[in-house]
Protein backbone atom coordinates (compact mmCIF):
# COMPACT_ATOMS: atom_id res chain seq x y z
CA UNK A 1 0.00 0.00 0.00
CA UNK A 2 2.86 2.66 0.96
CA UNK A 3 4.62 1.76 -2.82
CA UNK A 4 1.09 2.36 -4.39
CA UNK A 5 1.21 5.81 -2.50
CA UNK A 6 4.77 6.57 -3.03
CA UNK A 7 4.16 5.68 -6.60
CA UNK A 8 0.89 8.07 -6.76
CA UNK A 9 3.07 10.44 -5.21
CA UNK A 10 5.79 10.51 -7.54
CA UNK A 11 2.66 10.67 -10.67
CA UNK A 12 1.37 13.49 -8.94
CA UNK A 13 4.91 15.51 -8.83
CA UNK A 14 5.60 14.73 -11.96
CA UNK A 15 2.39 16.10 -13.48
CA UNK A 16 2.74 19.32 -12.16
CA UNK A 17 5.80 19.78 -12.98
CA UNK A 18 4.74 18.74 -16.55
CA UNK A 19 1.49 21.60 -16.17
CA UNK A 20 3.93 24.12 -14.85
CA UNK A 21 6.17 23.88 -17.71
CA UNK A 22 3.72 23.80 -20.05
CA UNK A 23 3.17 27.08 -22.47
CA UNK A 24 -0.44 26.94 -22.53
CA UNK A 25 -2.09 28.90 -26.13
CA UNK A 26 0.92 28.43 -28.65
CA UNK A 27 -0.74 25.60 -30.23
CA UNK A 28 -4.20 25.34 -29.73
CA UNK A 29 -6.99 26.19 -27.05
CA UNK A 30 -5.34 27.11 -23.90
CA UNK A 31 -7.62 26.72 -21.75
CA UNK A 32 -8.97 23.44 -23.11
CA UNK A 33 -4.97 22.24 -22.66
CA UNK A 34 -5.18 23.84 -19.61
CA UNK A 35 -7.87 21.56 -18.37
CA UNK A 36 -7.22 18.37 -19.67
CA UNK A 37 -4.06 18.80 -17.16
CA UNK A 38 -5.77 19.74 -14.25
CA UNK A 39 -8.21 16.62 -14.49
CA UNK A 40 -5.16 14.48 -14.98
CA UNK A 41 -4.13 15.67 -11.63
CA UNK A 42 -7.65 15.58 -9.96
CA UNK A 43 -7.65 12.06 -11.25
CA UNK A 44 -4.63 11.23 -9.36
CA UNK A 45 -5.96 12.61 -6.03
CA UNK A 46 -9.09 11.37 -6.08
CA UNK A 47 -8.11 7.86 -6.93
CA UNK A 48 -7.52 7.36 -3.33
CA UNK A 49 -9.86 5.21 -0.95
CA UNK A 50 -9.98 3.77 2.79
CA UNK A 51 -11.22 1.33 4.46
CA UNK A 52 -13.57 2.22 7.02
CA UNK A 53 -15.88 -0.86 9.26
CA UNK A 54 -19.39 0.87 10.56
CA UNK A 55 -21.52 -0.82 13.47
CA UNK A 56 -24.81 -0.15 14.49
CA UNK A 57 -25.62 -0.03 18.60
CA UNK A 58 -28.51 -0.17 19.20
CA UNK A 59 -29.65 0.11 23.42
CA UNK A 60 -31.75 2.47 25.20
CA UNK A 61 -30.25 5.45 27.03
CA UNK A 62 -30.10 4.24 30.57
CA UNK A 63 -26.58 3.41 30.49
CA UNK A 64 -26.91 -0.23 32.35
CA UNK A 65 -26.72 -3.70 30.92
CA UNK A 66 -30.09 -4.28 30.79
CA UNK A 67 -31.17 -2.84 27.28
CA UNK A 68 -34.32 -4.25 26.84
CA UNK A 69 -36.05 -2.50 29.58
CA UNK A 70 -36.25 1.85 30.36
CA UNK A 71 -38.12 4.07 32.61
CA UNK A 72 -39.53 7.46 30.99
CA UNK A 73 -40.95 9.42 33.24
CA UNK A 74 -43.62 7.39 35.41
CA UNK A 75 -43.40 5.09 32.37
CA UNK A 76 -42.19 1.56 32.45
CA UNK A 77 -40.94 0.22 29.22
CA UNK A 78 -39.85 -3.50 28.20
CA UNK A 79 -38.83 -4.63 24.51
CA UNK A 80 -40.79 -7.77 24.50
CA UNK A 81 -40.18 -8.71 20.87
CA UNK A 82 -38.32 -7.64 18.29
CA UNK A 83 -37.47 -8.10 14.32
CA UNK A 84 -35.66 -5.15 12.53
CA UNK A 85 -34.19 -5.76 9.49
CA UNK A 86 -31.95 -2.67 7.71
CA UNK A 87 -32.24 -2.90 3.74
CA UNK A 88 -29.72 -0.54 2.97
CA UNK A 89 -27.35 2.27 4.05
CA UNK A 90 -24.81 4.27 2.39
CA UNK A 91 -23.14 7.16 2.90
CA UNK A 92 -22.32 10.73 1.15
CA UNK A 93 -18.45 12.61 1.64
CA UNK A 94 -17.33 15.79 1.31
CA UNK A 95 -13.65 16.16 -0.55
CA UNK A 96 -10.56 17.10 1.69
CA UNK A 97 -10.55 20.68 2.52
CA UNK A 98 -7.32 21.36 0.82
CA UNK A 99 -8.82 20.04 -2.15
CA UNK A 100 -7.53 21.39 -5.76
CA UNK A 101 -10.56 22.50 -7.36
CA UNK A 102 -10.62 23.99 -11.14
CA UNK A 103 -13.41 26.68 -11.98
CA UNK A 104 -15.52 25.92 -14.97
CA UNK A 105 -14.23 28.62 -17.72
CA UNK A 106 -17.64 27.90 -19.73
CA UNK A 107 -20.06 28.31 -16.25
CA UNK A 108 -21.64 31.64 -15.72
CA UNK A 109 -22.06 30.72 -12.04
CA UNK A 110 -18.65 29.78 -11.68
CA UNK A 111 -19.49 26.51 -10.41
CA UNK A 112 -16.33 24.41 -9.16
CA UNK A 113 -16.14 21.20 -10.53
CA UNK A 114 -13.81 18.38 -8.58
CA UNK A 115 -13.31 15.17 -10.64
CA UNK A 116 -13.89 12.27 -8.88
CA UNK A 117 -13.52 8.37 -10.31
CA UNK A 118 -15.98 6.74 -7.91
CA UNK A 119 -18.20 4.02 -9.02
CA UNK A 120 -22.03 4.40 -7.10
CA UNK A 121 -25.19 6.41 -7.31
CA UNK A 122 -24.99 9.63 -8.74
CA UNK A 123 -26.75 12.84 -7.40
CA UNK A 124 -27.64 15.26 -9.96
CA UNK A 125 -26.03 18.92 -9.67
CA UNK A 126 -23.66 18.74 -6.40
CA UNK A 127 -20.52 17.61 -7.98
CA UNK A 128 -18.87 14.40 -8.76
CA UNK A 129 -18.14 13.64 -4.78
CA UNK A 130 -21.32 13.38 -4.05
CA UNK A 131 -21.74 9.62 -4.33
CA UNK A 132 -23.17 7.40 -2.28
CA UNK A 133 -21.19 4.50 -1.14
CA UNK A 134 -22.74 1.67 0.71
CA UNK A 135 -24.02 -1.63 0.96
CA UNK A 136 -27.33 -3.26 0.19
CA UNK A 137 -29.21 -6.59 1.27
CA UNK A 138 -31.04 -8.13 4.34
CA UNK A 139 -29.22 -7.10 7.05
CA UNK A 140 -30.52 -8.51 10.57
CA UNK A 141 -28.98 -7.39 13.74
CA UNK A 142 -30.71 -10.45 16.40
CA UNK A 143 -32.38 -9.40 19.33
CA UNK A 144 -31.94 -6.26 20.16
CA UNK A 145 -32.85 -6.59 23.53
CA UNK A 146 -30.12 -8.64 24.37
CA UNK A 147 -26.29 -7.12 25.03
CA UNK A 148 -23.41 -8.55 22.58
CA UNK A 149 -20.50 -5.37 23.08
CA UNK A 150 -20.05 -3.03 25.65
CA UNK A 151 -19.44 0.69 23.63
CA UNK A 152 -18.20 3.36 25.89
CA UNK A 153 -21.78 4.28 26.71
CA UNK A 154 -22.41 0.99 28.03
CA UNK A 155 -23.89 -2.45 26.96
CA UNK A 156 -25.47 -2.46 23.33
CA UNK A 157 -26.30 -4.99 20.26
CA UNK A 158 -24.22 -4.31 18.02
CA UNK A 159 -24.16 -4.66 14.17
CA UNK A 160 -21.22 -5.10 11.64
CA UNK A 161 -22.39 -2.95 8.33
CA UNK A 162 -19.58 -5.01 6.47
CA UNK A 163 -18.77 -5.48 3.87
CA UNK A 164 -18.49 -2.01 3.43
CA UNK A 165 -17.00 -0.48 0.14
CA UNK A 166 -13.79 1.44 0.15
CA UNK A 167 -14.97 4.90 0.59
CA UNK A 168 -12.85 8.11 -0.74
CA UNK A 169 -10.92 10.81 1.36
CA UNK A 170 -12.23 13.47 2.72
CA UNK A 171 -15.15 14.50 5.68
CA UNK A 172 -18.17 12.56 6.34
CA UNK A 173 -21.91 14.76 5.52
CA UNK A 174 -24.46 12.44 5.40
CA UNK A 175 -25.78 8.66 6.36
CA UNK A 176 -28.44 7.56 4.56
CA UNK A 177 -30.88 4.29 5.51
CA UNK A 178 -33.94 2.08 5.13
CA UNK A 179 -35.18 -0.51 6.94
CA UNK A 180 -37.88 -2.79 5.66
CA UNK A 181 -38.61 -4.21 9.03
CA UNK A 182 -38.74 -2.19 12.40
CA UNK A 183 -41.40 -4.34 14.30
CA UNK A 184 -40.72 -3.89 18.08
CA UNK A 185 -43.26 -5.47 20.89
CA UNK A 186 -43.72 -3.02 24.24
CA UNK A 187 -44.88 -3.77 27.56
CA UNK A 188 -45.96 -0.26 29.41
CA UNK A 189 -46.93 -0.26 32.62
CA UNK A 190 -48.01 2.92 34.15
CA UNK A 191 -50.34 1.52 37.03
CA UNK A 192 -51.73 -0.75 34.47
CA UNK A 193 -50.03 -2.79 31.54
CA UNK A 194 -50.33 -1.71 27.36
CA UNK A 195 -48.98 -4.15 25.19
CA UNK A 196 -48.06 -2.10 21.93
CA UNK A 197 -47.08 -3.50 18.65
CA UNK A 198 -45.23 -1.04 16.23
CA UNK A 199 -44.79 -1.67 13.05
CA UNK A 200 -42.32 0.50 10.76
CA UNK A 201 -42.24 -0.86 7.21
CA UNK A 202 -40.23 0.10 4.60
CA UNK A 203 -39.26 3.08 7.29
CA UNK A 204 -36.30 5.59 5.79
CA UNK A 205 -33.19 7.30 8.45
CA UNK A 206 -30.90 10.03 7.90
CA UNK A 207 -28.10 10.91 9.93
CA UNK A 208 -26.03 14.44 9.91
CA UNK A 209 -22.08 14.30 10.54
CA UNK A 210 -22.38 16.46 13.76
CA UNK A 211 -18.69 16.89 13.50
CA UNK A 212 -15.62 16.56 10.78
CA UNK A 213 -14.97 13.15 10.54
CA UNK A 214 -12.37 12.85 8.51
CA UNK A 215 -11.55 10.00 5.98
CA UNK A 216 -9.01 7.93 6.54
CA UNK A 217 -10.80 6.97 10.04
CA UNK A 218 -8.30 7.68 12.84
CA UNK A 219 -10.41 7.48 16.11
CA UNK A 220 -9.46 5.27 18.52
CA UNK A 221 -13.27 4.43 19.26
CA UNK A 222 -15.14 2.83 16.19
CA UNK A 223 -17.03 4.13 13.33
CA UNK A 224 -20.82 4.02 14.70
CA UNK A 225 -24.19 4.54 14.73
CA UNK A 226 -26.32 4.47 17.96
CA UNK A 227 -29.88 3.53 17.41
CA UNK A 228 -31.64 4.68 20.72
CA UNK A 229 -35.03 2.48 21.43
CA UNK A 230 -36.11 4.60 24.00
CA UNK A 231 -35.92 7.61 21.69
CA UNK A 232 -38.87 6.26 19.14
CA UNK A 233 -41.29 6.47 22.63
CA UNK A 234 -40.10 9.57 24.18
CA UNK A 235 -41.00 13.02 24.04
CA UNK A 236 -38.77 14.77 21.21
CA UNK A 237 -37.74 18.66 22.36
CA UNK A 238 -40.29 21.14 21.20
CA UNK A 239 -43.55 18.74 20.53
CA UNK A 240 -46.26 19.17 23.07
CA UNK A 241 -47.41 15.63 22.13
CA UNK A 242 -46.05 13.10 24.86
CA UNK A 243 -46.77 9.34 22.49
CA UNK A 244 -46.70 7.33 26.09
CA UNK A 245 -49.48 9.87 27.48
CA UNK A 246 -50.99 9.18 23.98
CA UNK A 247 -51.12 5.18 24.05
CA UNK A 248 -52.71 5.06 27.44
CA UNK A 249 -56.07 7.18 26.71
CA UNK A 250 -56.81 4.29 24.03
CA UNK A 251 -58.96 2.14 26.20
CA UNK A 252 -57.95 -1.06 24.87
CA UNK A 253 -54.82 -2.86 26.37
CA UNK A 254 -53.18 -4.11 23.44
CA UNK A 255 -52.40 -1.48 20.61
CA UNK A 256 -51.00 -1.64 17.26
CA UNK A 257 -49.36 1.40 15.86
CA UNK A 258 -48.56 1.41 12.00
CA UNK A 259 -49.29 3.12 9.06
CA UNK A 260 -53.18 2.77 9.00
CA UNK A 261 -54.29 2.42 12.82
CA UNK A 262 -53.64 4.85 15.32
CA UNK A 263 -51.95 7.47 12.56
CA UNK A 264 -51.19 10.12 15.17
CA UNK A 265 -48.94 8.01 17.06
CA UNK A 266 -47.45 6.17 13.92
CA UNK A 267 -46.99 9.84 12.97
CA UNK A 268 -45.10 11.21 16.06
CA UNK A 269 -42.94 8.24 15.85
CA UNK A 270 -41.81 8.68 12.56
CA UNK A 271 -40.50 11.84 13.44
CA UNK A 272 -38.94 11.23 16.30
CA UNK A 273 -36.81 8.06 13.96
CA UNK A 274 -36.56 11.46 11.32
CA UNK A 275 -35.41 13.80 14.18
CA UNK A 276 -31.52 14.48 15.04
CA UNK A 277 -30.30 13.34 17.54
CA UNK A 278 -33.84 11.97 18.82
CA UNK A 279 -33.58 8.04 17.85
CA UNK A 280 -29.95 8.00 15.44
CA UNK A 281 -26.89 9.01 17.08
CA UNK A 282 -23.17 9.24 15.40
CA UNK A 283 -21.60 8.40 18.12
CA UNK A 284 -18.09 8.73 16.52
CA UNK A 285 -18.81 12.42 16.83
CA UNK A 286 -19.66 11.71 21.10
């Protein structure tokens, strides 16, 4: 790997020394010569890729091993039964602050343009960086309820997101998700006991870098995602709508919440999963 480098290196160097001795506009377009350089060198650059190995942990916030089982407020929550199964995730980078960029001579807004050789889904009109690199399938974590790696905020399940695609330099913006199955079983007991069923299908996550994390990966602590199961039920900052206070003024004692029965709550939980911070955490940024 350090030859490949040195050897990328020694490209590199010797291109611009090539584009700095070049007399650009005695033969031909000069700016067209001009930029068929620059590529060459962008080329070069953005060529490079890491390695990076995501989890997702996915516990409640209380901090002790059992993760199946919270208290919010008066509320007393336990994760009966669980099946969640993530469909895909990828992920969207920024290039390396320092960069080389080339301004489009033919754009009248000046647009910078940064050529990038990646190989995944396009998105139309931000540049060639934005690409989405990730992985797609069935991807299961097991009962969620149950403790398999203690994290530096305690016990969680965790989930390997491998094999993950080498991914180029530069900062982390975005996370991108699906699952096709979040089906979660609750026992709440508030004086008496609610047995709810939620069903999520097909449900979509986002998650903003919160910080610059940089490509390579150099934290000591690993590249993760917390996925807090107390945060679907709780009361997200700035809603007047508590969903536990919601669920017991339904007089029956078992409740399913999805999509077509009891839309309010299936409502308030979907944006509490949509909400920063609320339900998906980076915690490489913690």
């Amino acid at each position: 790997m350090n030859t490949i480098f040195q050897y990328k290196r020694i490209c590199l160097a010797f291109l611009i020394i090539i584009f700095q001795a070049c007399a650009f506009g005695t033969i031909g377009n000069s700016s067209g010569e001009e930029s068929t350089e620059l590529q060459a060198l962008f080329r070069i650059l953005d060529e490079r890729r890491a390695n990076i190995s995501p989890w997702i942990y996915y516990s409640d916030d209380q901090g002790d091993s059992d993760i199946g089982t919270f208290d919010l407020g008066s509320y007393h929550v336990e994760l009966t039964d669980n099946e969640l199964v993530l469909e895909n995730i990828s992920m969207l980078f920024q290039a390396p602050k320092n960069s080389l960029s080339v301004q489009s001579e033919t754009s009248s807004s000046s647009q910078v343009h940064i050529f990038h050789s990646g190989g995944s889904e396009p998105i139309p009109g931000t540049g060639s960086y934005a690409q989405r690199y990730g992985i797609k399938g069935s991807f299961s974590p097991g009962d969620i309820s149950v403790s398999n790696f203690t994290s530096l905020t305690g016990p969680v399940r965790r989930q390997s997101l491998s094999p993950f695609p080498a991914v180029p330099y530069g900062t982390l913006q975005h996370i991108y998700g699906e699952f096709s199955k979040l089906f979660l079983t609750f026992e709440i007991t508030n004086g008496s006991t609610k047995t709810v069923h939620l069903e999520l299908r097909e449900a979509e996550i986002q998650v903003e870098a919160s910080c610059d994390l940089e490509i390579p990966y150099k934290k000591q602590t690993p590249f993760s995602i917390g996925f807090r199961t107390d945060g679907l039920l709780s009361q997200r900052p700035g809603s007047s709508f508590s969903i536990l206070d919601g669920i017991f003024s339904l007089p029956s004692s078992e409740i399913t919440i999805n999509d077509f029965q009891n839309a309010n709550l299936y409502a308030e939980i979907i944006e509490n999963l949509e909400t920063s911070g609320q339900v998906l955490v980076l915690y490489s940024c913690l």
